[in-house]
PDB file of N, CA and C in Angstrom:
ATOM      1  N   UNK A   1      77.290 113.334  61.256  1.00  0.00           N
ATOM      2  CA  UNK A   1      78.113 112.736  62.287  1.00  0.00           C
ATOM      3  C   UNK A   1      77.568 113.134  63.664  1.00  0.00           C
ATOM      4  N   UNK A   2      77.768 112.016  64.536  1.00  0.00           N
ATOM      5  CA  UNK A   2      77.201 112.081  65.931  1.00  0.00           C
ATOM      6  C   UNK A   2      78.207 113.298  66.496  1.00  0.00           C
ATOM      7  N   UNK A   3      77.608 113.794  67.428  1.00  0.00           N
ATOM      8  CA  UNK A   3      78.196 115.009  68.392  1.00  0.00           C
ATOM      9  C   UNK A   3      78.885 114.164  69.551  1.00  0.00           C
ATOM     10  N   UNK A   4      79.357 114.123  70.312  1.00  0.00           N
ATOM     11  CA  UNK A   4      79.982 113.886  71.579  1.00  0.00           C
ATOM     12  C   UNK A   4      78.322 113.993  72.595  1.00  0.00           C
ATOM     13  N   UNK A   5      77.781 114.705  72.820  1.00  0.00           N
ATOM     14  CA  UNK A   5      76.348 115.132  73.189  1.00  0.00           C
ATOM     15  C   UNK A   5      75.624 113.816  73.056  1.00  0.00           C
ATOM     16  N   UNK A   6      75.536 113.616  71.870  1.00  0.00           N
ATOM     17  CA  UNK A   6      74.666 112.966  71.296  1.00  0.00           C
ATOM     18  C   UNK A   6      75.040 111.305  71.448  1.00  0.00           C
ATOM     19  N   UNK A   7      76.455 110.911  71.487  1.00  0.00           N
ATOM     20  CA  UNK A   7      76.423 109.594  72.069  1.00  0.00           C
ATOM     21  C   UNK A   7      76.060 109.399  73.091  1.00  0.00           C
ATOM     22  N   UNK A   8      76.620 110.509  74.242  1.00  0.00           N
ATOM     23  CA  UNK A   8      75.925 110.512  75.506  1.00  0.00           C
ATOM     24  C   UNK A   8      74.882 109.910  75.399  1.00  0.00           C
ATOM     25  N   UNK A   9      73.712 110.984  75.120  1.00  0.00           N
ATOM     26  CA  UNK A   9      72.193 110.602  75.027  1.00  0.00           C
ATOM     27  C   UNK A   9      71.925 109.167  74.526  1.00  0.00           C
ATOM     28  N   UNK A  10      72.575 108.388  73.769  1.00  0.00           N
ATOM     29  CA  UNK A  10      72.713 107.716  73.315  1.00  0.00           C
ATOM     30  C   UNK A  10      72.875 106.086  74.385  1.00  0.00           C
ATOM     31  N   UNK A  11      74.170 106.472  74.807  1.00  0.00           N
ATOM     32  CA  UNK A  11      74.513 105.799  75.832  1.00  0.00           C
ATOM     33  C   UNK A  11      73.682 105.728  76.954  1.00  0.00           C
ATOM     34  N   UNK A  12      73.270 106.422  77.202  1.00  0.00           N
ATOM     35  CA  UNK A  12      72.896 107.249  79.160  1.00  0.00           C
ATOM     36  C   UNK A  12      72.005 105.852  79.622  1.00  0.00           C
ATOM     37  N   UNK A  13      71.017 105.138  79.057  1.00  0.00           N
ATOM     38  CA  UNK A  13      70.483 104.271  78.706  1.00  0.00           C
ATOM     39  C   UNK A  13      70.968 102.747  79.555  1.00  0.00           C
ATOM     40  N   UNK A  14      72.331 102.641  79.112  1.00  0.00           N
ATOM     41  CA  UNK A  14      73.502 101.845  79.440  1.00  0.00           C
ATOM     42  C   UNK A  14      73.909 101.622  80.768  1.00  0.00           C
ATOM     43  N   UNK A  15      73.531 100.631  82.054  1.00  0.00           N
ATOM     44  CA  UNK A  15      73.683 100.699  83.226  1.00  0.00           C
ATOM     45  C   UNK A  15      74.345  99.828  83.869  1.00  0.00           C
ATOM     46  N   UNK A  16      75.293  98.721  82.750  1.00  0.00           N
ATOM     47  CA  UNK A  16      76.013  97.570  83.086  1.00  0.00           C
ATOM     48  C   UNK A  16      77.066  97.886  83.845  1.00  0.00           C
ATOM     49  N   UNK A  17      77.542  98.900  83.708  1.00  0.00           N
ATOM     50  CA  UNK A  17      79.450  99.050  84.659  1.00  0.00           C
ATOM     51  C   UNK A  17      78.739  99.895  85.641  1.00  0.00           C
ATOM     52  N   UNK A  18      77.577 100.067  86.150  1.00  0.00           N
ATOM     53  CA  UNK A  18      76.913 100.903  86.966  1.00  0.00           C
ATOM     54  C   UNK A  18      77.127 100.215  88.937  1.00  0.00           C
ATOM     55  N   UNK A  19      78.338 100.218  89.516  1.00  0.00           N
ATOM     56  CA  UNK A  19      78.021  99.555  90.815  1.00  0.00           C
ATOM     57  C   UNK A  19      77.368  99.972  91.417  1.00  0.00           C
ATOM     58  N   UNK A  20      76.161  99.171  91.630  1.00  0.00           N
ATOM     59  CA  UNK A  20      75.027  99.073  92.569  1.00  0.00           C
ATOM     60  C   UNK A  20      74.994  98.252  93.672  1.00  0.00           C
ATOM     61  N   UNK A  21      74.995  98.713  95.086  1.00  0.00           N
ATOM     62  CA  UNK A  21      75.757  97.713  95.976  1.00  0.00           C
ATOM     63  C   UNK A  21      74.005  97.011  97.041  1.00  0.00           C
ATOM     64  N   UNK A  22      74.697  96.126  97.491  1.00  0.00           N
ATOM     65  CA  UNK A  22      73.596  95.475  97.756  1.00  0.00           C
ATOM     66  C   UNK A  22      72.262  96.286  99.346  1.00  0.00           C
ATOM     67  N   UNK A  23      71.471  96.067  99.091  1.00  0.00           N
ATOM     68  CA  UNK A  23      70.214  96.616  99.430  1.00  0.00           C
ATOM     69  C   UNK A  23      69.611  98.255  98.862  1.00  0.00           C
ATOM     70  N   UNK A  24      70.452  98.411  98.071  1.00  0.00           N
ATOM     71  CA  UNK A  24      70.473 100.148  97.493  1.00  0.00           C
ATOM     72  C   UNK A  24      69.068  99.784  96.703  1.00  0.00           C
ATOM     73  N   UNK A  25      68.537 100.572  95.919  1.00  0.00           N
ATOM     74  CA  UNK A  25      67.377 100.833  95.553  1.00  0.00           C
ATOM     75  C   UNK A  25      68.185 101.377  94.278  1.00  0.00           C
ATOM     76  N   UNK A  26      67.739 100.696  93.418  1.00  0.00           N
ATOM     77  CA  UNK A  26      68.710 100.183  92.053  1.00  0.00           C
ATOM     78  C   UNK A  26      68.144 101.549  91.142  1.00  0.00           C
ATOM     79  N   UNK A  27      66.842 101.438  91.108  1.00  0.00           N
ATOM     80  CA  UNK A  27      66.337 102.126  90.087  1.00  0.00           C
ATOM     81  C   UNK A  27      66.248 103.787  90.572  1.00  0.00           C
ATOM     82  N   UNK A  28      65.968 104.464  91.774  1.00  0.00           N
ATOM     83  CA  UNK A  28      66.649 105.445  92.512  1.00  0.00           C
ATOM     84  C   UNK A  28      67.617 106.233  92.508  1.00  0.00           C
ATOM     85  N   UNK A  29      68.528 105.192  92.876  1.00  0.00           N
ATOM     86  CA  UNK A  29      70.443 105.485  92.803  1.00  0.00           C
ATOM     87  C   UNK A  29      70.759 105.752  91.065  1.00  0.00           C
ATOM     88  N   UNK A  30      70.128 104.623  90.099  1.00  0.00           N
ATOM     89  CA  UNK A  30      70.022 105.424  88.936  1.00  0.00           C
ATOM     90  C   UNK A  30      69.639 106.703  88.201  1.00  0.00           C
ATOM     91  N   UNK A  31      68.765 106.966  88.735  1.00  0.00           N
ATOM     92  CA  UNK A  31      67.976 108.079  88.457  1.00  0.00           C
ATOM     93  C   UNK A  31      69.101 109.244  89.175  1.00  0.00           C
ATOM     94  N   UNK A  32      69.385 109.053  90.413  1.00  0.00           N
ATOM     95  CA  UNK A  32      70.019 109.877  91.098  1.00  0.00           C
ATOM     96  C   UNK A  32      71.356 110.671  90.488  1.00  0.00           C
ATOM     97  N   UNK A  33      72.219 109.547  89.656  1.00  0.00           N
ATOM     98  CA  UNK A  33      73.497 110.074  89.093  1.00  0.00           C
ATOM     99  C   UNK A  33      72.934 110.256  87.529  1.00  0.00           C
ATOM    100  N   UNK A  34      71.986 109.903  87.176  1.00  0.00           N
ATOM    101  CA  UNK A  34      71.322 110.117  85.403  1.00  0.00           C
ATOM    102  C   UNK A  34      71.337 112.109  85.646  1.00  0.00           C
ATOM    103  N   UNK A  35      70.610 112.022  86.805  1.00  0.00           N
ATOM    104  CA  UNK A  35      70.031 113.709  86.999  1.00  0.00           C
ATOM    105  C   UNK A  35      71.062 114.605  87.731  1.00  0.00           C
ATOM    106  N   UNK A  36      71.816 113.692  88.529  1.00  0.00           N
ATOM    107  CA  UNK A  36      73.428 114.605  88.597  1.00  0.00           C
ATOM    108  C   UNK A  36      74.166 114.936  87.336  1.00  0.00           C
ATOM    109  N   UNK A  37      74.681 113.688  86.377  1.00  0.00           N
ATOM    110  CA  UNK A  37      75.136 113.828  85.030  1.00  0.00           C
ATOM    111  C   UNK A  37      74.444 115.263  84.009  1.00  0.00           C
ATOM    112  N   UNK A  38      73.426 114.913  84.091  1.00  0.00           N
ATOM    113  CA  UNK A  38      72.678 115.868  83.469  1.00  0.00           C
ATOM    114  C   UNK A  38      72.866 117.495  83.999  1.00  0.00           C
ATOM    115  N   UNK A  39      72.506 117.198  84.537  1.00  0.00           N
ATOM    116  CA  UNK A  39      72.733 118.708  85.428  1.00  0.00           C
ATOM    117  C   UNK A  39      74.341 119.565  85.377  1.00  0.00           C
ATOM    118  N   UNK A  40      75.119 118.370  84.999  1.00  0.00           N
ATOM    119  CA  UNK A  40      76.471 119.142  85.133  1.00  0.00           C
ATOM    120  C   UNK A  40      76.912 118.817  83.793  1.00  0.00           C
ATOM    121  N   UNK A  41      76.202 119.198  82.792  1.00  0.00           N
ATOM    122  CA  UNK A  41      76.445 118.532  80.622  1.00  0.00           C
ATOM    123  C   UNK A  41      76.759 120.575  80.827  1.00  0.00           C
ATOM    124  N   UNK A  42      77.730 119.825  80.050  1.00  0.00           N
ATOM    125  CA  UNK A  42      78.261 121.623  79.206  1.00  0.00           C
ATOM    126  C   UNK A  42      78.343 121.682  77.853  1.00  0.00           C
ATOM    127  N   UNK A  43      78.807 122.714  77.261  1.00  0.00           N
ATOM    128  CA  UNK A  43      78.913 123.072  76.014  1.00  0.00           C
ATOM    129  C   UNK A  43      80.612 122.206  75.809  1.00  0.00           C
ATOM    130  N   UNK A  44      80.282 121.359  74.587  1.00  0.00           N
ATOM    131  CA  UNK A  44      81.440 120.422  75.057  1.00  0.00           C
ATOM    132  C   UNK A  44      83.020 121.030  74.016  1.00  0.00           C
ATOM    133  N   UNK A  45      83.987 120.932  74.938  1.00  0.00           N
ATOM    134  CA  UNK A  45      85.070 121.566  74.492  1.00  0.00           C
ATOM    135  C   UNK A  45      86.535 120.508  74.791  1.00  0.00           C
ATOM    136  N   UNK A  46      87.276 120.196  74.157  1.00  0.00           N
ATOM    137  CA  UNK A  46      88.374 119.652  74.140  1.00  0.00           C
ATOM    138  C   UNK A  46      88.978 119.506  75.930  1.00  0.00           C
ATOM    139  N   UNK A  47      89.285 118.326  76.531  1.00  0.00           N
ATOM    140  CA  UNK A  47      90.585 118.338  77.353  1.00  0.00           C
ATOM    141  C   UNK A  47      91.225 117.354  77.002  1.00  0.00           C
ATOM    142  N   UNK A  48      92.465 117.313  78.180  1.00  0.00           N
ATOM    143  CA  UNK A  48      93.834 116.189  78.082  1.00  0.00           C
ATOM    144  C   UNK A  48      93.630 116.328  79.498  1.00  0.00           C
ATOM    145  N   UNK A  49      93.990 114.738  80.207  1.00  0.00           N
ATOM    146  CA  UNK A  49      94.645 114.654  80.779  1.00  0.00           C
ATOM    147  C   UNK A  49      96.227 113.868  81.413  1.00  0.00           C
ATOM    148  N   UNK A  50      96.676 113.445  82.769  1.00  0.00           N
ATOM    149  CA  UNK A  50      97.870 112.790  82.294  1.00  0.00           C
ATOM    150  C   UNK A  50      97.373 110.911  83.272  1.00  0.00           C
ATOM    151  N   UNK A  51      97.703 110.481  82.479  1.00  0.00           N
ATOM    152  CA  UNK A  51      97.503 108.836  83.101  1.00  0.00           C
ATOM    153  C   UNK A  51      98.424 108.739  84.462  1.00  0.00           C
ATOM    154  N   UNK A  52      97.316 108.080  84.843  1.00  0.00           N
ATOM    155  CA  UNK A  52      98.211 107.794  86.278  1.00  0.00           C
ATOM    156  C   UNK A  52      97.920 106.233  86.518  1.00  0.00           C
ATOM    157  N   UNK A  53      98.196 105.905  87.451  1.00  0.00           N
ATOM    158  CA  UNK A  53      97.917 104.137  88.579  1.00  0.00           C
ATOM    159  C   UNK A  53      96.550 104.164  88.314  1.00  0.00           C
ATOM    160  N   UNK A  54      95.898 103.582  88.161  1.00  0.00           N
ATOM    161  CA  UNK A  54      96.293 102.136  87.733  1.00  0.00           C
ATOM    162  C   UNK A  54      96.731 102.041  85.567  1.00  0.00           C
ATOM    163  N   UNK A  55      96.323 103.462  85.148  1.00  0.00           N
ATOM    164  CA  UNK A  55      96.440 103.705  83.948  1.00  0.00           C
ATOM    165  C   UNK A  55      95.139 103.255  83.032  1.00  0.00           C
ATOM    166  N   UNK A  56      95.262 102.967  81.545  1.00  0.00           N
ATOM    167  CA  UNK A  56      94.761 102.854  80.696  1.00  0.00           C
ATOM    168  C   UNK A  56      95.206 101.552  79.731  1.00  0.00           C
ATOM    169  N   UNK A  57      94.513 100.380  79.400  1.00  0.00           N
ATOM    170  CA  UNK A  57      95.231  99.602  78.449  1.00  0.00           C
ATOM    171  C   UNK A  57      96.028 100.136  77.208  1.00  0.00           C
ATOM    172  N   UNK A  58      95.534 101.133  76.608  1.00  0.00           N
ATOM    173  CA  UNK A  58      96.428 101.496  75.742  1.00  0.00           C
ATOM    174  C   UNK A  58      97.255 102.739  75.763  1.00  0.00           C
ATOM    175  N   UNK A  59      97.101 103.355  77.314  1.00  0.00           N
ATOM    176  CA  UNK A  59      98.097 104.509  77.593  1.00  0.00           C
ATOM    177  C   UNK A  59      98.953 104.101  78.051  1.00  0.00           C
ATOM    178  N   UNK A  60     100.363 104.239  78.289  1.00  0.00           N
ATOM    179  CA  UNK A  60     101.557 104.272  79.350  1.00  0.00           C
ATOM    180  C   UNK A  60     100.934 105.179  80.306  1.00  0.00           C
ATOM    181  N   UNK A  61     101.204 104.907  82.037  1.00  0.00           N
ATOM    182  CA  UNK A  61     101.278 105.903  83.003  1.00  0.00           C
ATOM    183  C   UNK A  61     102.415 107.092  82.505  1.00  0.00           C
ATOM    184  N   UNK A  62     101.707 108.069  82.860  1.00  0.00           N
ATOM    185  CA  UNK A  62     102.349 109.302  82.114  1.00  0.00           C
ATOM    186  C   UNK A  62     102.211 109.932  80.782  1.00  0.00           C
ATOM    187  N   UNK A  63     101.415 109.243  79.980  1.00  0.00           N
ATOM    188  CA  UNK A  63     100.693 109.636  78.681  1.00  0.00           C
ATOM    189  C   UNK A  63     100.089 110.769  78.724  1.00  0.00           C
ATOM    190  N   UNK A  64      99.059 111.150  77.645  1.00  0.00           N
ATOM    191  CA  UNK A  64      98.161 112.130  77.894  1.00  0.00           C
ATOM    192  C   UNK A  64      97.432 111.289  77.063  1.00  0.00           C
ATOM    193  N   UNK A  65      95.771 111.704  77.500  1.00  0.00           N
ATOM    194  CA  UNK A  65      94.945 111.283  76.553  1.00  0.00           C
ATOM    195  C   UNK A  65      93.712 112.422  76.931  1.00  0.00           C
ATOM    196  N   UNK A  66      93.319 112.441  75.341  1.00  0.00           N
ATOM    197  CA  UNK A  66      92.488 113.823  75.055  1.00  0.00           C
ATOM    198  C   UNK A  66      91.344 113.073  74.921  1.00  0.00           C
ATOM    199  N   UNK A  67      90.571 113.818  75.310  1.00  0.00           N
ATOM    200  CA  UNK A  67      88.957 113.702  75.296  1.00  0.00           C
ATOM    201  C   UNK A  67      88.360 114.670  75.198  1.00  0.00           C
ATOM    202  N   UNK A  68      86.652 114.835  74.489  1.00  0.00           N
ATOM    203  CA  UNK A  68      86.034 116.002  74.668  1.00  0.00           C
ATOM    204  C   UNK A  68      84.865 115.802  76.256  1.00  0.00           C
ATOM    205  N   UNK A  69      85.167 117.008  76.720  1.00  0.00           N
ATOM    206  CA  UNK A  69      84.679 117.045  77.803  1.00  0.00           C
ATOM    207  C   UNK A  69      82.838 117.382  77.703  1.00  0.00           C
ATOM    208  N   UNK A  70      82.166 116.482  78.410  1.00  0.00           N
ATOM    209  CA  UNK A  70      80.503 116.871  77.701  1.00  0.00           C
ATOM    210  C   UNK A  70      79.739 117.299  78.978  1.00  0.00           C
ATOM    211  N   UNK A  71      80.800 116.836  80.567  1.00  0.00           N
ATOM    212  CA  UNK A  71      80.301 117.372  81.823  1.00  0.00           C
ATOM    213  C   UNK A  71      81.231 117.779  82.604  1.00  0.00           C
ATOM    214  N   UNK A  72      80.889 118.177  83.918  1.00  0.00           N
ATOM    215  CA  UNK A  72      82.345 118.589  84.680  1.00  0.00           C
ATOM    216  C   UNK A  72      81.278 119.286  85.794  1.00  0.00           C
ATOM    217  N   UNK A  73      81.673 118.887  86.983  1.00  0.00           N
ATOM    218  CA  UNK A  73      81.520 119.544  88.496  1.00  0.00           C
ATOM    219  C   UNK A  73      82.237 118.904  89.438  1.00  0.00           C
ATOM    220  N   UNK A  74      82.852 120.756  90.273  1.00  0.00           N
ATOM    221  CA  UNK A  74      83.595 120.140  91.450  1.00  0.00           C
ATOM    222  C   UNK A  74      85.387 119.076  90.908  1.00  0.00           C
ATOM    223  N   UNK A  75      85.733 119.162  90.378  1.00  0.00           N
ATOM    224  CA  UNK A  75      86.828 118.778  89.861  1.00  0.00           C
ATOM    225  C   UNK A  75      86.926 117.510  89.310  1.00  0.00           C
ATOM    226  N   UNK A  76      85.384 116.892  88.752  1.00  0.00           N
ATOM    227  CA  UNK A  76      85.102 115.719  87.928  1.00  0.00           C
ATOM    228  C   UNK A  76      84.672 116.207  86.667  1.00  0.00           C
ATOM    229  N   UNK A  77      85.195 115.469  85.724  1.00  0.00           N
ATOM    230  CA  UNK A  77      85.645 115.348  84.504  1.00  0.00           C
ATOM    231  C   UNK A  77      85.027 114.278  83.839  1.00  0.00           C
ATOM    232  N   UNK A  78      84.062 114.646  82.998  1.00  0.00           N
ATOM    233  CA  UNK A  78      83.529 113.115  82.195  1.00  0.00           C
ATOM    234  C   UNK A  78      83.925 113.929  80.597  1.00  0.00           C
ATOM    235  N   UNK A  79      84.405 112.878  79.779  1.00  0.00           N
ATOM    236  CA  UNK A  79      84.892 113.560  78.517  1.00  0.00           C
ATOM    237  C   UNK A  79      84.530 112.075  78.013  1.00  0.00           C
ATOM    238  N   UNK A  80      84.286 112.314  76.691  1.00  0.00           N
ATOM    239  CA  UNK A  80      84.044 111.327  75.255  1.00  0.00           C
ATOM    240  C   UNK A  80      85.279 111.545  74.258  1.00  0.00           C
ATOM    241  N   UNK A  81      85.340 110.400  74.085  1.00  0.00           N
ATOM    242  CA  UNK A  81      86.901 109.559  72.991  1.00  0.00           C
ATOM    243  C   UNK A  81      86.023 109.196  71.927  1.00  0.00           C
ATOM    244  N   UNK A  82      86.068 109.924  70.503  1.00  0.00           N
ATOM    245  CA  UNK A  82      85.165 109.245  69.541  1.00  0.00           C
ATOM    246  C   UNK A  82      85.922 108.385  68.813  1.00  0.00           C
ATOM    247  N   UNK A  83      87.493 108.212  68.696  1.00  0.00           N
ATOM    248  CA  UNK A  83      87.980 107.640  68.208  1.00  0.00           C
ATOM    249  C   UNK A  83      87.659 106.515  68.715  1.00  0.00           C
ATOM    250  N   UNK A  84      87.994 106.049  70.267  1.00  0.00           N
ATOM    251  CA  UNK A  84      87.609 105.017  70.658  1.00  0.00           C
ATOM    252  C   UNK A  84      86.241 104.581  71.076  1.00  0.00           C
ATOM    253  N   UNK A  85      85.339 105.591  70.832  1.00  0.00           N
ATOM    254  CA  UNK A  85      83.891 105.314  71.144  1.00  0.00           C
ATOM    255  C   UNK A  85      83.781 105.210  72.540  1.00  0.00           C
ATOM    256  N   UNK A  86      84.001 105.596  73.410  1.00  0.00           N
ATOM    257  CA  UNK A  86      84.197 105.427  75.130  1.00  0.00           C
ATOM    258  C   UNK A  86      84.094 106.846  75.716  1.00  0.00           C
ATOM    259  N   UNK A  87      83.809 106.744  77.138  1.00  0.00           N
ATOM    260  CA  UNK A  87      83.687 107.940  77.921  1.00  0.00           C
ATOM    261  C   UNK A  87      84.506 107.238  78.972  1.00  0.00           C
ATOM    262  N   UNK A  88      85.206 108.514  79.496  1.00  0.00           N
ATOM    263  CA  UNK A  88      86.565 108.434  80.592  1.00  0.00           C
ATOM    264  C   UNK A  88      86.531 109.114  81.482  1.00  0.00           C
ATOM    265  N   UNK A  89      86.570 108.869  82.911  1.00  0.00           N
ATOM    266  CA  UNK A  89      86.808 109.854  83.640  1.00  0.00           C
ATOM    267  C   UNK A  89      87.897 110.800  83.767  1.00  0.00           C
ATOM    268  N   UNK A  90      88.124 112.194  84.353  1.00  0.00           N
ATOM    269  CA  UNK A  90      89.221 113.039  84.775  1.00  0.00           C
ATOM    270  C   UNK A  90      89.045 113.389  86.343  1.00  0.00           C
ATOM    271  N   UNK A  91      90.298 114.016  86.903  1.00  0.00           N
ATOM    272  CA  UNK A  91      89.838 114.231  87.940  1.00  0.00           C
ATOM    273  C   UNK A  91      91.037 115.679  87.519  1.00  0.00           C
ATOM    274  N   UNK A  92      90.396 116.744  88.572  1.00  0.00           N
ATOM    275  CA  UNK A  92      91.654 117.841  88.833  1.00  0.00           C
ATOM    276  C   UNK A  92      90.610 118.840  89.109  1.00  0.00           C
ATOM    277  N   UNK A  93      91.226 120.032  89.927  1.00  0.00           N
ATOM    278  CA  UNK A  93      90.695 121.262  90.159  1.00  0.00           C
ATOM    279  C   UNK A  93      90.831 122.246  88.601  1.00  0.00           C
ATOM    280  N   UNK A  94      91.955 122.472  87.941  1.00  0.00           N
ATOM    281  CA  UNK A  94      91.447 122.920  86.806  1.00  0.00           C
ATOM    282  C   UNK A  94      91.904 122.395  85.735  1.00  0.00           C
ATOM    283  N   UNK A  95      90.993 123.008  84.469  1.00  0.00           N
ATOM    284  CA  UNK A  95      91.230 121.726  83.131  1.00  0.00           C
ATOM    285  C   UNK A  95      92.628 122.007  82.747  1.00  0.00           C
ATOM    286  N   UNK A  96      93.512 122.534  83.012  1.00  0.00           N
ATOM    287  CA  UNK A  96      94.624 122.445  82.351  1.00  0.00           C
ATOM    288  C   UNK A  96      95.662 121.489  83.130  1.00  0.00           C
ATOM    289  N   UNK A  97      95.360 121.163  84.335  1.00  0.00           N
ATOM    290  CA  UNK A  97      95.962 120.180  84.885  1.00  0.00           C
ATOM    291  C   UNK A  97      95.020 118.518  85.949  1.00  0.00           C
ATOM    292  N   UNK A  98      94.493 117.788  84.693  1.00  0.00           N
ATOM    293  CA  UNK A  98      93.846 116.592  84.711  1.00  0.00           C
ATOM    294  C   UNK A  98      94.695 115.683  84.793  1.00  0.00           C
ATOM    295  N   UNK A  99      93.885 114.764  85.962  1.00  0.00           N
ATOM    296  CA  UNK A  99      94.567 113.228  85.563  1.00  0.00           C
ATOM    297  C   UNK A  99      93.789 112.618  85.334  1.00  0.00           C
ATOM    298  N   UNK A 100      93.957 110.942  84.786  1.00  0.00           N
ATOM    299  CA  UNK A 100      93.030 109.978  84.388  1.00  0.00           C
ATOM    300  C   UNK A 100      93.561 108.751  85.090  1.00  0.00           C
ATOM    301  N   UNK A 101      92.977 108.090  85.759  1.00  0.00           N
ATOM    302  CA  UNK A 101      93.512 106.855  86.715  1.00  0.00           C
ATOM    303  C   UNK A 101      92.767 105.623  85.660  1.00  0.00           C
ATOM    304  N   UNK A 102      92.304 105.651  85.148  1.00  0.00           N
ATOM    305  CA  UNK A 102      92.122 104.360  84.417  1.00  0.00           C
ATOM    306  C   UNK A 102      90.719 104.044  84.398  1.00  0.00           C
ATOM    307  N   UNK A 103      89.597 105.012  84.309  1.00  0.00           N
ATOM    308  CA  UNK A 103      87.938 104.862  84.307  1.00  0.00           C
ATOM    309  C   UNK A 103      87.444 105.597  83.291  1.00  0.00           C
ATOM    310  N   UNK A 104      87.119 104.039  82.580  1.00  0.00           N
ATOM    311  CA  UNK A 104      86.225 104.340  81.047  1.00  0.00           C
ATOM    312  C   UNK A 104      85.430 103.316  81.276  1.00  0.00           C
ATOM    313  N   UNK A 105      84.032 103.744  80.457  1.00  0.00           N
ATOM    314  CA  UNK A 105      82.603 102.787  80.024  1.00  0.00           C
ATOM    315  C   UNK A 105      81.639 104.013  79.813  1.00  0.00           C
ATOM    316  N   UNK A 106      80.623 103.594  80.385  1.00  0.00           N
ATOM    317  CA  UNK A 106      79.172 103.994  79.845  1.00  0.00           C
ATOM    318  C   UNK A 106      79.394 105.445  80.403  1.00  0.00           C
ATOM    319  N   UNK A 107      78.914 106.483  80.520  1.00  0.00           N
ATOM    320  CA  UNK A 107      78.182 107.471  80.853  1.00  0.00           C
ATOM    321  C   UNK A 107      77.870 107.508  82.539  1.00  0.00           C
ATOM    322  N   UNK A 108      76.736 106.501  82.681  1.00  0.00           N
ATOM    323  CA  UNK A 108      76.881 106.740  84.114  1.00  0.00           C
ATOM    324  C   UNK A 108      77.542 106.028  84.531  1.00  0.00           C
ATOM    325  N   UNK A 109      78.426 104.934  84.422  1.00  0.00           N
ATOM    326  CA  UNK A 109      79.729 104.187  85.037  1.00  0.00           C
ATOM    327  C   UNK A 109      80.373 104.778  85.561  1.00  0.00           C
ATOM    328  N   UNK A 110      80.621 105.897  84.417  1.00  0.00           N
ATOM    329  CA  UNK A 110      82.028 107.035  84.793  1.00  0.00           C
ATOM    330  C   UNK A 110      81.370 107.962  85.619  1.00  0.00           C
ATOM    331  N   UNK A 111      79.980 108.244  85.557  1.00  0.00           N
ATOM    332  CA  UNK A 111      79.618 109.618  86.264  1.00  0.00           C
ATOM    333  C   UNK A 111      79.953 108.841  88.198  1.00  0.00           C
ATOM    334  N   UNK A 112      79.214 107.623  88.017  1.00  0.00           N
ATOM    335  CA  UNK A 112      79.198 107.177  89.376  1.00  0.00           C
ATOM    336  C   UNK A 112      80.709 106.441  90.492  1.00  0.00           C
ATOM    337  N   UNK A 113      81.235 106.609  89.117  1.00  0.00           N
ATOM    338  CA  UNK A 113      82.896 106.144  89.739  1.00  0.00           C
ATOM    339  C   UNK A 113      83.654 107.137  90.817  1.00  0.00           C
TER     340      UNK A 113
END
């Protein structure tokens, strides 16, 4: 069975939900959050956080939804859902109190959101 890690790597690849705004230097700005992402991959360990505005299609605002966390700097939160096969953002100063506003896709989607 795949690791949480390992879809990453998997994914990272993946640059469709990636906003790239116009005159930016596409392939650059990629590279730029690929090697931020990277740089901030941890030893990956369980969080929750709580849904907020705009939410989640299948959370209620005020839910919790757990993810394993595979990066984190500065009070960003990228965690993997294997149930749902997706990576989600978090936001919060510490992991015991996360929120999730409603940002899931690829790897760097979420890193660059």
């Amino acid at each position: 069975m795949a690791t949480a890690i390992d879809r990453l790597n998997a994914c990272m690849a993946d640059t469709s939900d990636v906003y790239i705004g116009a005159g930016w230097d596409a392939a650059s700005y990629l590279r730029d959050i690929e090697r931020g992402l990277r740089a901030a991959l941890c030893e990956p360990f369980p969080i929750r956080a709580v849904a907020i505005e705009p939410g989640f299609p299948e959370t209620a605002v005020g839910e919790t939804l757990d993810a394993i966390c595979v990066a984190h700097e500065g009070g960003y939160w990228l965690g993997y859902q294997p149930a749902l096969d997706r990576f989600v953002c978090f936001w919060g100063e510490h992991p015991d109190r996360l929120d999730a506003a409603g940002i899931f896709g690829s790897p760097l989607g979420c890193w660059s959101a």
